[in-house]
Protein backbone atom coordinates (compact mmCIF):
# COMPACT_ATOMS: atom_id res chain seq x y z
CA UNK A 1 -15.29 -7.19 -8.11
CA UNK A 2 -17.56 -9.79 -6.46
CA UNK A 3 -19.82 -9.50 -3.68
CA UNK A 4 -19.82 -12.89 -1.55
CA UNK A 5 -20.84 -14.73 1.60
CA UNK A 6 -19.40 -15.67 4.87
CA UNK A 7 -16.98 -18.42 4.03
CA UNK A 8 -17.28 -20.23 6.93
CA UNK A 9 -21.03 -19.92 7.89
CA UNK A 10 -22.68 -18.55 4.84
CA UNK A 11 -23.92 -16.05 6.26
CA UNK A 12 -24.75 -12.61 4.54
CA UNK A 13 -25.45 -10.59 7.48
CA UNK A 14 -22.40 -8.79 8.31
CA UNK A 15 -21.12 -5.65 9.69
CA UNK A 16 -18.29 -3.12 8.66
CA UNK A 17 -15.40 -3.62 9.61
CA UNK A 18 -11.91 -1.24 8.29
CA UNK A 19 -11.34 0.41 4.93
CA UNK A 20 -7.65 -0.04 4.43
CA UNK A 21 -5.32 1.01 1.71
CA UNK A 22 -2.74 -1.21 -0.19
CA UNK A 23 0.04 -0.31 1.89
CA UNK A 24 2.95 -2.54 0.98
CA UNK A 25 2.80 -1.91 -2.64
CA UNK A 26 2.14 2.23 -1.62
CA UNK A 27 -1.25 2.40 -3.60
CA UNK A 28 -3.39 4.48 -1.44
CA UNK A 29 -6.06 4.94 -4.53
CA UNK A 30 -6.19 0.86 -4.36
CA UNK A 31 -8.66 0.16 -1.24
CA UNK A 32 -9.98 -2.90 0.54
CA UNK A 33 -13.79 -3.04 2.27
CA UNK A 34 -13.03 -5.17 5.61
CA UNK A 35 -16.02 -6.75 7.44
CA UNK A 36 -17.13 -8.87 9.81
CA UNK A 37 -19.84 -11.64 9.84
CA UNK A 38 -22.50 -10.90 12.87
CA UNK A 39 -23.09 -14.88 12.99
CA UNK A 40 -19.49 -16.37 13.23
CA UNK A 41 -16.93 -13.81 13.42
CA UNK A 42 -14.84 -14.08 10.37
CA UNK A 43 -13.27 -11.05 9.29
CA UNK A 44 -12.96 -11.05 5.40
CA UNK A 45 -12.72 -8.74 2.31
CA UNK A 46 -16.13 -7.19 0.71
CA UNK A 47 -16.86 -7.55 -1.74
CA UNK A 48 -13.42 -8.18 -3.67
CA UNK A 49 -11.53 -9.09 -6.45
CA UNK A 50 -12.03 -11.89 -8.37
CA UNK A 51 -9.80 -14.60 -9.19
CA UNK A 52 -9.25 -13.00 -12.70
CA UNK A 53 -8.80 -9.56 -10.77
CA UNK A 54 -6.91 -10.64 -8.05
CA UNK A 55 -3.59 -11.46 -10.21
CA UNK A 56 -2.82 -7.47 -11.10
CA UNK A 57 -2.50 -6.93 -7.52
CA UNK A 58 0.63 -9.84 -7.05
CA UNK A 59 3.57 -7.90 -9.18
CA UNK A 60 7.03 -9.07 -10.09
CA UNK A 61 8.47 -7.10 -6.95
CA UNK A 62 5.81 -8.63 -4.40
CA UNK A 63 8.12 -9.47 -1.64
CA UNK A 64 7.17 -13.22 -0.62
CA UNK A 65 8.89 -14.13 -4.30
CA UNK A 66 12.05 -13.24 -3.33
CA UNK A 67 14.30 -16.18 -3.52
CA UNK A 68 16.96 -15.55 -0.55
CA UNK A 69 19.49 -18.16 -1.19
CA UNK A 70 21.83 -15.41 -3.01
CA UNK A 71 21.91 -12.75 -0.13
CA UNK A 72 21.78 -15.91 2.15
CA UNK A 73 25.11 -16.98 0.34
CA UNK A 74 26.69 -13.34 0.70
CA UNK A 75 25.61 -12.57 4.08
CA UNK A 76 26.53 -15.04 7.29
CA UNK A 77 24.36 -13.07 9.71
CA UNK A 78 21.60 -12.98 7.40
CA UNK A 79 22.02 -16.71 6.33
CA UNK A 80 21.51 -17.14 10.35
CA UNK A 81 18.56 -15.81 10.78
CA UNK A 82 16.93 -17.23 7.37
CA UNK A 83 18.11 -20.29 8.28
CA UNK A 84 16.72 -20.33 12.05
CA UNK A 85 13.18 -19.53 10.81
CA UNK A 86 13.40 -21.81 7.79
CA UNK A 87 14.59 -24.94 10.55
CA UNK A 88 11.76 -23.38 12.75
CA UNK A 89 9.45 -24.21 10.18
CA UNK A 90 10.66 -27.44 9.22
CA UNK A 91 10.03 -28.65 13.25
CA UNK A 92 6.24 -27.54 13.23
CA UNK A 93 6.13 -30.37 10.47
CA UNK A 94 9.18 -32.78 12.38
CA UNK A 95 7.46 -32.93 15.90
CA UNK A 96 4.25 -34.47 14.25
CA UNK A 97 5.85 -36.34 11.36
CA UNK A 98 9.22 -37.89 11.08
CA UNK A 99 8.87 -38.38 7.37
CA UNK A 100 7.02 -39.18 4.16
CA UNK A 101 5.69 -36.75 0.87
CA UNK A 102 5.33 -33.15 1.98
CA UNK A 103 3.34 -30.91 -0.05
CA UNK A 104 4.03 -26.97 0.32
CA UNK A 105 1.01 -24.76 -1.31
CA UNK A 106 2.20 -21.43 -2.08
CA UNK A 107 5.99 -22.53 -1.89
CA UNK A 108 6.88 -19.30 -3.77
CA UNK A 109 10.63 -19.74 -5.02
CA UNK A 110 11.09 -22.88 -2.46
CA UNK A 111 12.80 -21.78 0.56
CA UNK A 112 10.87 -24.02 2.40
CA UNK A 113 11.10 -26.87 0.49
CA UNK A 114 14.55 -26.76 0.77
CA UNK A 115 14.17 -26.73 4.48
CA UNK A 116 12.35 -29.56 4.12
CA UNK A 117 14.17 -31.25 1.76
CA UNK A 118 17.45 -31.45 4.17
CA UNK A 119 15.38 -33.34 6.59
CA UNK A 120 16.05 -36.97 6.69
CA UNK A 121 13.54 -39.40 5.37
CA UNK A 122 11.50 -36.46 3.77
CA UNK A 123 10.25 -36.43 -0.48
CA UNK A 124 9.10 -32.93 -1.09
CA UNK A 125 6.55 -31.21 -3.78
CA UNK A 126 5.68 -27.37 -4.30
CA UNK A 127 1.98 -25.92 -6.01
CA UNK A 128 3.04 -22.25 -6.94
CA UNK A 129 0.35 -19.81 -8.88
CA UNK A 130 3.19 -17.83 -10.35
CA UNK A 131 4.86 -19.05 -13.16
CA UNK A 132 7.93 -17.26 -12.89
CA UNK A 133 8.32 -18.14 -9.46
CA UNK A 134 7.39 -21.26 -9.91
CA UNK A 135 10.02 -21.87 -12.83
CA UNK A 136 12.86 -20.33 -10.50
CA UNK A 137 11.99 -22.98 -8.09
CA UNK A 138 12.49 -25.88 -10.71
CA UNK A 139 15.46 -24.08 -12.86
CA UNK A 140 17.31 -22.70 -9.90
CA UNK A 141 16.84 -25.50 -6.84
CA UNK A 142 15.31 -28.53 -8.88
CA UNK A 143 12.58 -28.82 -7.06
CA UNK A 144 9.49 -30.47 -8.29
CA UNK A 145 6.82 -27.41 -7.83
CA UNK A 146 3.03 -27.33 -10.22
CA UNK A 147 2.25 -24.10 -11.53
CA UNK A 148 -1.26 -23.40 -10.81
CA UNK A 149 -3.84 -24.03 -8.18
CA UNK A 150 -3.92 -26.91 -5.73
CA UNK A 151 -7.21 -28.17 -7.43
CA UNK A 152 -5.96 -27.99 -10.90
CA UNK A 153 -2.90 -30.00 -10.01
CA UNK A 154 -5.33 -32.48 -8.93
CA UNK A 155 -3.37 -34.60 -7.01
CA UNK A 156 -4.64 -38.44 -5.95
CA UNK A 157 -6.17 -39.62 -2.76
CA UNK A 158 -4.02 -39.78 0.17
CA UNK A 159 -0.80 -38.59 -1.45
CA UNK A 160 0.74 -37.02 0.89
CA UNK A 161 1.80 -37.46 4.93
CA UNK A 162 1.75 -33.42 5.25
CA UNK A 163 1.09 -30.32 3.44
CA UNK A 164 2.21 -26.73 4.59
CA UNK A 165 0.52 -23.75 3.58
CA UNK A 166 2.78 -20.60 4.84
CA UNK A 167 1.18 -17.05 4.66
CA UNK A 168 -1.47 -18.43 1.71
CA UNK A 169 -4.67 -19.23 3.27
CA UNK A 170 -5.61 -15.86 3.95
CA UNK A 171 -5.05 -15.09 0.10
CA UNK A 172 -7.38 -17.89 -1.24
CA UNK A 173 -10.99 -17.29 -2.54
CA UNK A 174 -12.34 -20.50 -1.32
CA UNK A 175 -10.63 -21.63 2.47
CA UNK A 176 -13.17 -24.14 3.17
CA UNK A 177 -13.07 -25.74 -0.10
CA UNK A 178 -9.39 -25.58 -0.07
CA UNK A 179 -8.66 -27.35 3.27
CA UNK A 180 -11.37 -29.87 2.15
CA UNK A 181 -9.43 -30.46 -1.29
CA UNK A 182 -6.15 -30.71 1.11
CA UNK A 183 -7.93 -33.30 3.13
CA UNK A 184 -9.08 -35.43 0.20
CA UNK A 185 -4.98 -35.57 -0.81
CA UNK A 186 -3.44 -36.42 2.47
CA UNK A 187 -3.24 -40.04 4.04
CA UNK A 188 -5.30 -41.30 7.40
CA UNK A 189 -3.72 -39.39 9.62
CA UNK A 190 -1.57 -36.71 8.33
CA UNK A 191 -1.33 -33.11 9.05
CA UNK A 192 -1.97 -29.99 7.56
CA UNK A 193 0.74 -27.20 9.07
CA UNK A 194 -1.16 -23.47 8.17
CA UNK A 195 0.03 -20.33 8.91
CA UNK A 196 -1.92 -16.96 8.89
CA UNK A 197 -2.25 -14.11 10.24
CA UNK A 198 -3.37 -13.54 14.03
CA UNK A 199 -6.23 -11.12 14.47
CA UNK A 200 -6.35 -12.02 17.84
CA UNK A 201 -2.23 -10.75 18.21
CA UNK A 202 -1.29 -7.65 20.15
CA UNK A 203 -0.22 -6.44 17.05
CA UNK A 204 -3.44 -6.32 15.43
CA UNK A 205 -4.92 -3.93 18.41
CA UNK A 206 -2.24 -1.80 18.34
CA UNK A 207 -1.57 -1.24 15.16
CA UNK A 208 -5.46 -1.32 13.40
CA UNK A 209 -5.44 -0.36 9.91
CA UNK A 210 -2.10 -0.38 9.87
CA UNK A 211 -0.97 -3.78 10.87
CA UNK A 212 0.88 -5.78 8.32
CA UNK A 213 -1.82 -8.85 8.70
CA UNK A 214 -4.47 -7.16 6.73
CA UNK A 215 -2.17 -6.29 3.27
CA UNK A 216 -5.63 -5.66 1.28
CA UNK A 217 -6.45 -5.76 -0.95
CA UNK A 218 -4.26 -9.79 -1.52
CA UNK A 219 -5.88 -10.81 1.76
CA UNK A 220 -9.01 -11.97 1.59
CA UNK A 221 -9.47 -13.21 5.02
CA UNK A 222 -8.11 -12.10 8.36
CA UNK A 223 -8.29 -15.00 11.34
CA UNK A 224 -8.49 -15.39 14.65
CA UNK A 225 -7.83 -18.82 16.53
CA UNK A 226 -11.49 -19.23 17.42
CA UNK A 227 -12.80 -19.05 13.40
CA UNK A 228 -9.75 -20.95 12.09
CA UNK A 229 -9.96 -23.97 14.41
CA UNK A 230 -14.15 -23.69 13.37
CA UNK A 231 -12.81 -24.24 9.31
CA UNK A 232 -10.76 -26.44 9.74
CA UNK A 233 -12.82 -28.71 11.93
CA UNK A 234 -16.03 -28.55 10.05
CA UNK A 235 -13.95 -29.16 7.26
CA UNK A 236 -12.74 -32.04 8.63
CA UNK A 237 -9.25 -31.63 10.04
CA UNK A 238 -9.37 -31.62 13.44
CA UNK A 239 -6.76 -29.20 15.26
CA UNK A 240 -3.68 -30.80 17.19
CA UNK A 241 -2.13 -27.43 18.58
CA UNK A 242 -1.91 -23.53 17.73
CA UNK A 243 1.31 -21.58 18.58
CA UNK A 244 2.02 -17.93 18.07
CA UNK A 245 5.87 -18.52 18.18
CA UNK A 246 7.35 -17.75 14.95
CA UNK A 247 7.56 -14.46 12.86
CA UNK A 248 6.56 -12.02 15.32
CA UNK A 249 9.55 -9.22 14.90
CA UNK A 250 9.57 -9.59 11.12
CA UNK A 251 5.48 -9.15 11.34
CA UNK A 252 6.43 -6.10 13.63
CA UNK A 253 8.58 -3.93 11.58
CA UNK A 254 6.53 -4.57 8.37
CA UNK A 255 3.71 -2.90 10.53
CA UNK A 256 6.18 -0.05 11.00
CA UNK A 257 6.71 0.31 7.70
CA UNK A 258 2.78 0.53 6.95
CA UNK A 259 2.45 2.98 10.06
CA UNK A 260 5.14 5.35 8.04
CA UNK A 261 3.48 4.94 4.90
CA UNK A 262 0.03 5.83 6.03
CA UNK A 263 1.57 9.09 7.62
CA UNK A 264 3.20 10.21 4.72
CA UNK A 265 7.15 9.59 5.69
CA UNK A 266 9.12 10.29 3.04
CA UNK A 267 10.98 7.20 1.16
CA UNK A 268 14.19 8.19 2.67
CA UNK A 269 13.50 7.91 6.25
CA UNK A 270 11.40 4.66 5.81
CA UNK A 271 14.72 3.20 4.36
CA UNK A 272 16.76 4.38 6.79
CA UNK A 273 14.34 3.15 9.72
CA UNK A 274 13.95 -0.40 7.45
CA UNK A 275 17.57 -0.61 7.46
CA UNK A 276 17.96 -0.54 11.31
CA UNK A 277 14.84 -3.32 11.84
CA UNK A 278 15.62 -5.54 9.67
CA UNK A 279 19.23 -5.48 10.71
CA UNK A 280 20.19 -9.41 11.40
CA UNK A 281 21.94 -8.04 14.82
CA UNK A 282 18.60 -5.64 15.53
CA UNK A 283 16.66 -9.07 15.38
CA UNK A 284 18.75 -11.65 17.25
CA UNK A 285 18.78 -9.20 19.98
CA UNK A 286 14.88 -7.92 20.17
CA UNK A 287 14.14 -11.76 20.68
CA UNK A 288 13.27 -11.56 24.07
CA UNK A 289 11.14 -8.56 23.88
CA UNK A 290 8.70 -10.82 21.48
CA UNK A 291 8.63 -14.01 23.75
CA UNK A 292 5.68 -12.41 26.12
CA UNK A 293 2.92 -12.24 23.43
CA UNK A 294 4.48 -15.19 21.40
CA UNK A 295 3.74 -17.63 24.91
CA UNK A 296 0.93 -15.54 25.55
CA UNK A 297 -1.00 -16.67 22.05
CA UNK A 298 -1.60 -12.72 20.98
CA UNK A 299 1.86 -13.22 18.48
CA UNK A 300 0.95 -11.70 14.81
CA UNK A 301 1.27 -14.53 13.35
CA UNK A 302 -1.03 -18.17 14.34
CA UNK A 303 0.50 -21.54 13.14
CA UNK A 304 -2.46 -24.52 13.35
CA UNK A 305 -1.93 -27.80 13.03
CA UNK A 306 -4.67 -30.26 12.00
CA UNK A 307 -4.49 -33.79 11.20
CA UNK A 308 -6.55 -36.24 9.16
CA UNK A 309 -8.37 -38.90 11.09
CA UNK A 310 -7.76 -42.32 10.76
């Protein structure tokens, strides 16, 4: 474990925030020290584990690996809704860029880039930390995805017209020095498309401890619109827009599912209630129920674009 500054201010002086328990991988004796810088605001993870720690806490069975195209193939209503949030995705990027090299950091087993990839006019790369997710990505969809870091792929100046990071900032040691790194490898004026966690969200109030954004102990730092917007502009990426539109029912029943497990439900009933969620039809037709808080900004889930200057 490590013991570390405010990320974004460097700041030391900070306050307590939540102890929370690993609950998506059910390890209550695995804990996470939440708190929150008195100077800026961040929220992060104190002290934690460090990058040779962090790895025993990402297991075979840790659900953003799952490769979907299989289930995707057997089920119609489920290839339905993958494919509406994958093409939701790919227009975050689409609106801003009509085409060029797209970089995904964290592309897990490639779903995205896949998305991307069926875009006209679009060349796509993947940086994956896991190597056996990484090798699923190559072997199974031939995609062209570095195992390892985004700095040890080391990449050239200006390589890229956008790079997507979905779900991975949060889990990175180093935020400022990463968007700086991304900066250094995109052209004059292309974007960076980053997803995290909305501490800001309804969710996040009504939920506390137990809301799906904080996973400790994998995430490191918890955001609101107000400290990522401060990153990424002293970091030197402007910000175009932030939307709270995407991923807010999905975010939602994972929170139920932490709720359960923090109160003890047996395995049973949690599959049983999981079944009924995360039923395609259950989804398509909740929709509208999510749209308030999604138009609102207070969604679960905050996707920032930035862009390069000239």
């Amino acid at each position: 474990m490590e013991t570390v500054a405010c990320n974004l201010c460097g700041s030391t002086d900070a306050t307590d925030y939540a102890v929370v328990p690993d609950l998506l991988l059910e390890r209550p004796q695995v804990v996470a020290r939440l708190v929150q810088c008195r100077r800026c605001g961040l929220v992060y993870q104190n002290p934690r584990p460090t990058p040779e720690e962090i790895g025993m806490h990402y297991p075979p069975e840790y659900e953003p690996y799952t490769d979907y195209t299989v289930q995707r193939r057997q089920n119609p209503l489920l290839r339905r809704v993958i494919d509406y949030g994958i093409n939701k995705r790919c227009r975050f990027v689409t609106r801003h860029k009509t085409g060029g090299r797209l970089l995904d950091i964290g592309c897990a087993a490639g779903t995205f880039l896949l998305g991307m990839r069926a875009q006209p006019g679009w060349q796509v790369q993947g940086v994956e930390l896991s190597a056996t997710v990484a090798e699923m990505a190559r072997t199974q969809h031939n995609l062209d995805v570095f195992t390892g870091t985004l700095e040890q792929a080391a990449f050239a100046d200006a390589s890229f017209d956008a790079v997507t990071m979905w779900d991975v900032l949060e889990h990175v040691h180093d935020p400022a020095g990463t968007v700086r790194e991304i900066r250094r490898v995109l052209k004059p004026g292309g974007i960076l498309v980053v997803r995290v966690p909305n501490l800001a969200s309804w969710d996040a109030g009504f939920f506390k401890t137990t809301w799906a954004g904080l996973d400790a102990p994998r995430h490191l730092y918890v955001f609101t619109p107000a400290t990522l917007s401060r990153l990424l502009t002293e970091s030197g990426m402007p910000v175009v827009e932030h939307s709270t539109a995407i991923g807010s029912y999905v975010t939602f029943a994972l929170s139920v599912r932490f709720w359960m497990t923090a109160r003890g439900v047996s395995a049973q009933s949690k599959q049983r209630a999981g079944r009924v969620l995360f039923h395609p039809l259950v989804r398509i037709a909740s929709a509208p129920i999510f749209y308030v808080p999604s138009a609102m900004q207070r969604g679960p889930l905050l996707v920032t674009t930035a862009q390069k200057g000239a």
